[in-house]
Protein backbone atom coordinates (compact mmCIF):
# COMPACT_ATOMS: atom_id res chain seq x y z
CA UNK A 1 32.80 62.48 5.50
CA UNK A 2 28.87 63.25 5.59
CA UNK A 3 28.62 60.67 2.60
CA UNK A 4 30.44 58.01 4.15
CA UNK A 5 27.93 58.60 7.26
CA UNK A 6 24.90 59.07 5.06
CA UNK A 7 26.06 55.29 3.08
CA UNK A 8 26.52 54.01 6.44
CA UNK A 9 22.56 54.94 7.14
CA UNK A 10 21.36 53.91 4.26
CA UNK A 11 23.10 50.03 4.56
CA UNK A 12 21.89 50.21 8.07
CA UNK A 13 18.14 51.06 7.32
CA UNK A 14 18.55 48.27 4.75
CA UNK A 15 19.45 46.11 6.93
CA UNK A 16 16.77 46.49 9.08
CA UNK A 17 14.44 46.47 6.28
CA UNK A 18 16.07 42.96 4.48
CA UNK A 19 16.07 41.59 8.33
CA UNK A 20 12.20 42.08 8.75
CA UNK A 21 11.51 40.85 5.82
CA UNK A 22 13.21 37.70 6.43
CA UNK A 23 11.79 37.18 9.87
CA UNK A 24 8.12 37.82 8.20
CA UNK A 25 9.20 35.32 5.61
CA UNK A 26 9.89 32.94 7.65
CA UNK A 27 6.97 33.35 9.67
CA UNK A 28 4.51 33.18 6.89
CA UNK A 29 6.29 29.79 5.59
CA UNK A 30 5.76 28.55 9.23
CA UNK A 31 2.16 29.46 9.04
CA UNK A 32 1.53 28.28 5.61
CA UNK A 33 2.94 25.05 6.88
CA UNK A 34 0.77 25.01 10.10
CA UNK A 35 -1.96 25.35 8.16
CA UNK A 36 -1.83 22.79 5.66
CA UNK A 37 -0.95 20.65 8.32
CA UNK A 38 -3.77 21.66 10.11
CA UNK A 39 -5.89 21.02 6.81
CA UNK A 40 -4.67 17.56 6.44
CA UNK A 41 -5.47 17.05 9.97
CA UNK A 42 -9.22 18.14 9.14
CA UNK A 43 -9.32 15.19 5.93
CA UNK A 44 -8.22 12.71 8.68
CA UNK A 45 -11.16 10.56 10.55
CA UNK A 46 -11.17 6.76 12.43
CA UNK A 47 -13.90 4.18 11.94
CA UNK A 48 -15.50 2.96 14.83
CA UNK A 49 -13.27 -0.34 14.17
CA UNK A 50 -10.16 1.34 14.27
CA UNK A 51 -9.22 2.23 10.69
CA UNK A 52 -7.65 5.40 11.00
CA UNK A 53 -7.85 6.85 7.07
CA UNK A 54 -7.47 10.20 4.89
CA UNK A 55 -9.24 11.31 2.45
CA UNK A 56 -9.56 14.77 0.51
CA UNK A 57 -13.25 15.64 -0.71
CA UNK A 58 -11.63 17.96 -3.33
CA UNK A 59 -10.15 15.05 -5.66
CA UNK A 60 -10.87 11.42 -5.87
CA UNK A 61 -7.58 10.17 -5.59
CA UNK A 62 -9.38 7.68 -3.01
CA UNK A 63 -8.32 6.76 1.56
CA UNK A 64 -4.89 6.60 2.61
CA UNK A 65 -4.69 4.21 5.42
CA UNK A 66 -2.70 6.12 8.31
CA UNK A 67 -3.55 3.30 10.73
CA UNK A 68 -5.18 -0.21 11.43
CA UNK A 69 -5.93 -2.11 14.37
CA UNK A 70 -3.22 -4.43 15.61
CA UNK A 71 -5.33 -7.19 15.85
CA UNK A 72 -5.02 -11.27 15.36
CA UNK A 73 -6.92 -11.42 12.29
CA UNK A 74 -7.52 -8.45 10.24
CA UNK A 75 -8.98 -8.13 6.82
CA UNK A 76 -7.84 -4.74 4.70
CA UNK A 77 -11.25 -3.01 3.80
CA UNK A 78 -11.65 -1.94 0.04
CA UNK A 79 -13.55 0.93 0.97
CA UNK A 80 -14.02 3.00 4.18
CA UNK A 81 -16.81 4.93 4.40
CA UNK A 82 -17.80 4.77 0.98
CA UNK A 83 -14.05 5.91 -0.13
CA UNK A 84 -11.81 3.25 -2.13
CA UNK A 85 -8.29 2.69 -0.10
CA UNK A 86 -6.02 3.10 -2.60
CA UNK A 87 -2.81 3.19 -0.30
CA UNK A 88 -1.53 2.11 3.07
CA UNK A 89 1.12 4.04 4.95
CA UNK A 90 1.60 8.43 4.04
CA UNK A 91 4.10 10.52 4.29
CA UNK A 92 2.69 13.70 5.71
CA UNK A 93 5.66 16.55 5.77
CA UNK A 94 7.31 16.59 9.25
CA UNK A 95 5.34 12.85 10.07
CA UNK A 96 5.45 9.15 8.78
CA UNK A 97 1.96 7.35 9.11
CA UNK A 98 3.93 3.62 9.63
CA UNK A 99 1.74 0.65 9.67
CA UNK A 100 3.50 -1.98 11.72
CA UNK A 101 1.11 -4.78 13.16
CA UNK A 102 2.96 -7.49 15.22
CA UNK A 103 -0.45 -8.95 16.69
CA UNK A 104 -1.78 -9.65 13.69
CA UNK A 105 -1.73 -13.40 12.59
CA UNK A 106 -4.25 -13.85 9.58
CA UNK A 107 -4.63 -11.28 7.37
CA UNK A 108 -6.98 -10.94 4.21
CA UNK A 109 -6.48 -9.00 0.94
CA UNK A 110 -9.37 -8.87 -1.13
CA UNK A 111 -8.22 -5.71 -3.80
CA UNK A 112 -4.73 -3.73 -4.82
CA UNK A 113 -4.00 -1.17 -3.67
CA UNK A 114 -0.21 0.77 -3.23
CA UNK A 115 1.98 0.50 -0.51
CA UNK A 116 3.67 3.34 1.18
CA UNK A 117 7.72 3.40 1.29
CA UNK A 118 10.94 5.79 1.59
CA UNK A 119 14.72 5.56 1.24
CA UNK A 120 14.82 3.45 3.96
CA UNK A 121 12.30 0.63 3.32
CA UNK A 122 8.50 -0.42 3.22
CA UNK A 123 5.98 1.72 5.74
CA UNK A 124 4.10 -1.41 6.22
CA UNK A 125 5.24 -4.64 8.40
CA UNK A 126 3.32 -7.62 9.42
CA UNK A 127 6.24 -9.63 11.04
CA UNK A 128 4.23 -12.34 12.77
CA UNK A 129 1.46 -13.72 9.57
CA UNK A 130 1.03 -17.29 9.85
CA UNK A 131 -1.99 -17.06 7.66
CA UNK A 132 -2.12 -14.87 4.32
CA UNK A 133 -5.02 -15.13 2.30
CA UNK A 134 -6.04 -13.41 -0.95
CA UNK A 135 -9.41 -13.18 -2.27
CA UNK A 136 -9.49 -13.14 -6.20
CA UNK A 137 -6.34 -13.19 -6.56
CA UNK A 138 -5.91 -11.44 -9.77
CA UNK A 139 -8.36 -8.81 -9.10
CA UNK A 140 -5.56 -7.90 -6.01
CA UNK A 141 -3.36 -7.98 -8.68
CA UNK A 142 -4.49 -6.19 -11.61
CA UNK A 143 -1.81 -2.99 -11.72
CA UNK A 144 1.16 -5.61 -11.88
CA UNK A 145 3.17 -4.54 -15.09
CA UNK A 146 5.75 -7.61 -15.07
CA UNK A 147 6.01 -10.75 -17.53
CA UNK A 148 6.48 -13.05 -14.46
CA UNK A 149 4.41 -12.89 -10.83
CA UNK A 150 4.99 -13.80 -8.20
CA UNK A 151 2.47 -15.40 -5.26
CA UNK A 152 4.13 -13.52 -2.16
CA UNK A 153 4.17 -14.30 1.44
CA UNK A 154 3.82 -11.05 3.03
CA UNK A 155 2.20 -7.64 2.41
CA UNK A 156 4.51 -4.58 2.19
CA UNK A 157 7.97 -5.25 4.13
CA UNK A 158 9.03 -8.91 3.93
CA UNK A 159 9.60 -10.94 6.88
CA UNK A 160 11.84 -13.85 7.48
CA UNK A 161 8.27 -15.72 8.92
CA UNK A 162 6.86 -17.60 5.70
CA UNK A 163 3.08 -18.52 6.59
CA UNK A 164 0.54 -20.40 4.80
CA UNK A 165 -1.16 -18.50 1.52
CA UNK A 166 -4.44 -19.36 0.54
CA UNK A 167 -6.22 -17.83 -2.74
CA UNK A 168 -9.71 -17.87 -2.58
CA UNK A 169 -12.47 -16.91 -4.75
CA UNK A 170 -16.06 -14.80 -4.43
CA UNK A 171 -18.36 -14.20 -6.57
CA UNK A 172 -17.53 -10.46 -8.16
CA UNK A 173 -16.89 -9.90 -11.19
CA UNK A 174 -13.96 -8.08 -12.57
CA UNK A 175 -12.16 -7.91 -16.16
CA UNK A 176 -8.79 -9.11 -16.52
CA UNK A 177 -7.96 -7.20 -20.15
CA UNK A 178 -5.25 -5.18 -18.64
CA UNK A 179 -3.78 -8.38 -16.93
CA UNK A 180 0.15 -8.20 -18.08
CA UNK A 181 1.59 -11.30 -16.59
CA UNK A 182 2.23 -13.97 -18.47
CA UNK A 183 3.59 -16.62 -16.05
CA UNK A 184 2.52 -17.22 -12.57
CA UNK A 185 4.88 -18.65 -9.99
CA UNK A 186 2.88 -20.77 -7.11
CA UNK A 187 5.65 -21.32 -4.46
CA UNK A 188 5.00 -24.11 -1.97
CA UNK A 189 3.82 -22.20 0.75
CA UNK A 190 0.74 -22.08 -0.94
CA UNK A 191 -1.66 -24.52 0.69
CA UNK A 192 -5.00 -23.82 -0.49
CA UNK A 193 -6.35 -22.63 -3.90
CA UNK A 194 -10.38 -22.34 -4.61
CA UNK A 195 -11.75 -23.74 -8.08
CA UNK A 196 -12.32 -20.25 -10.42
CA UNK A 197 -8.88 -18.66 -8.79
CA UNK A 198 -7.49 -18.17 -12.28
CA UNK A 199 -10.76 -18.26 -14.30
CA UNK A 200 -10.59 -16.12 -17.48
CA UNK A 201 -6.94 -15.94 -17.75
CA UNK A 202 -5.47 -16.86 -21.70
CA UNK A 203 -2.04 -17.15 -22.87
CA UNK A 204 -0.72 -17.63 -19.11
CA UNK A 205 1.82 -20.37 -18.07
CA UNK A 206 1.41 -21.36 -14.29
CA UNK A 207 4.44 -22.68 -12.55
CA UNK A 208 4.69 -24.40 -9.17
CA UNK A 209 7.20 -25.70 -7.04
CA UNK A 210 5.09 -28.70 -6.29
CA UNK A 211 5.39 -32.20 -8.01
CA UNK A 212 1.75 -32.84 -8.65
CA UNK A 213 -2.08 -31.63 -7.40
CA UNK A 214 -1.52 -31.47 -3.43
CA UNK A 215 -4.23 -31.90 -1.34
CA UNK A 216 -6.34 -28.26 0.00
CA UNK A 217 -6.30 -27.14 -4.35
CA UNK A 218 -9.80 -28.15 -5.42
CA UNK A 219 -10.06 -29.61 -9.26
CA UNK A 220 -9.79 -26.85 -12.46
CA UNK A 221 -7.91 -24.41 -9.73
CA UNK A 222 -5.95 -23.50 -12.93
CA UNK A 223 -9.07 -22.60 -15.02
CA UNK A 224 -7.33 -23.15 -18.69
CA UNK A 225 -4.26 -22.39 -18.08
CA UNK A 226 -0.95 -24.66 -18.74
CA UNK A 227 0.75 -25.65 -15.59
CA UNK A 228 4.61 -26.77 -15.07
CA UNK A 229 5.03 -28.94 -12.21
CA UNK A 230 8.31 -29.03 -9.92
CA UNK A 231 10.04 -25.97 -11.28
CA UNK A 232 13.28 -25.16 -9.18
């Protein structure tokens, strides 16, 4: 009888002990997740034109755009503060940073960077473009691993709004010897393309829905490349 009490003890003292060590468990996971949240929260800053941004001093891995002004026209910045952007949209634990700009009108790209997505789509919408343009083209481009790319019409989730695409050209300079593609499709929606847009491309077949030369692509757009008129 005074073993059956004394097992009875002993499974209640253990108990006690496994319960307080799962309440203390749990508490330190909660405060181990507080505080990295808290230290992201100390990473994250806003420019004074609205760029809201993270970016860890310990690594390089570069800003991760959690915000941007929802403005008319809006150019994406290649560096903030001195940091390359290397990615818009995060997923940060229990929040989503979700870029979705339905002001915004004209919008410039002028380098690649990666866009931020989940199971259930693209973190980054700009439903109402009617202006898209991209500044060296290929530079913004330059991680594409495909045979075959595409000129798009919108930046991170499509939209059924197709606006104009223009590809202009500055004067950096930039080295195209990890360029994979070998054929470029120019849809119609393309309405402008700058002389030295495909400069220093070899081996590359450019395609366009377009019978012939339209009007708003200035003479050699295509640097050397061959180019097949009216594909389907």
């Amino acid at each position: 009888m005074k073993r059956k009490k004394w097992i009875k003890v002993i499974c209640l003292f253990t108990s006690v002990i496994m319960f307080a060590i799962s309440i203390t468990g749990c508490k330190s996971f909660v405060d181990f997740l507080d505080s990295k949240i808290k230290h992201f929260d100390d990473w994250v800053k806003t420019t004074d034109d609205g760029f809201k941004y993270y970016y860890n001093e310990n690594n390089d891995e570069g800003a991760y755009v959690l915000d941007i002004p929802d403005i008319e026209e809006l150019i994406i910045p290649e560096y903030i503060a001195g940091k390359n952007v290397v990615k818009l949209g995060h997923i940060q634990r229990t929040r989503d940073y979700k870029l979705i700009c339905e002001n915004t009108k004209k919008l410039t790209i002028q380098h690649q960077f990666a866009i931020q997505y989940d199971n259930f789509g693209k973190f980054v919408y700009f439903p109402n473009l009617t202006n898209l343009t991209f500044i060296d083209f290929l530079y913004c481009n330059q991680s594409y691993s495909g045979n075959e790319l595409l000129v798009p019409h919108y930046i991170g989730k499509e939209s059924t709004n197709v606006p104009t695409v223009e590809l202009k050209k500055s004067d950096r300079e930039y080295s195209l010897n990890d360029f994979k593609a070998k054929v470029i499709i120019i849809p119609d929606y393309v309405n402008v393309i700058e002389k030295g847009v495909f400069d220093g491309l070899i081996n590359v077949t450019i395609k366009t829905t377009y019978k012939s030369q339209p009007e708003g692509w200035e003479d050699g757009w295509n640097g050397s490349c061959e180019v097949e008129w009216e594909i389907n």
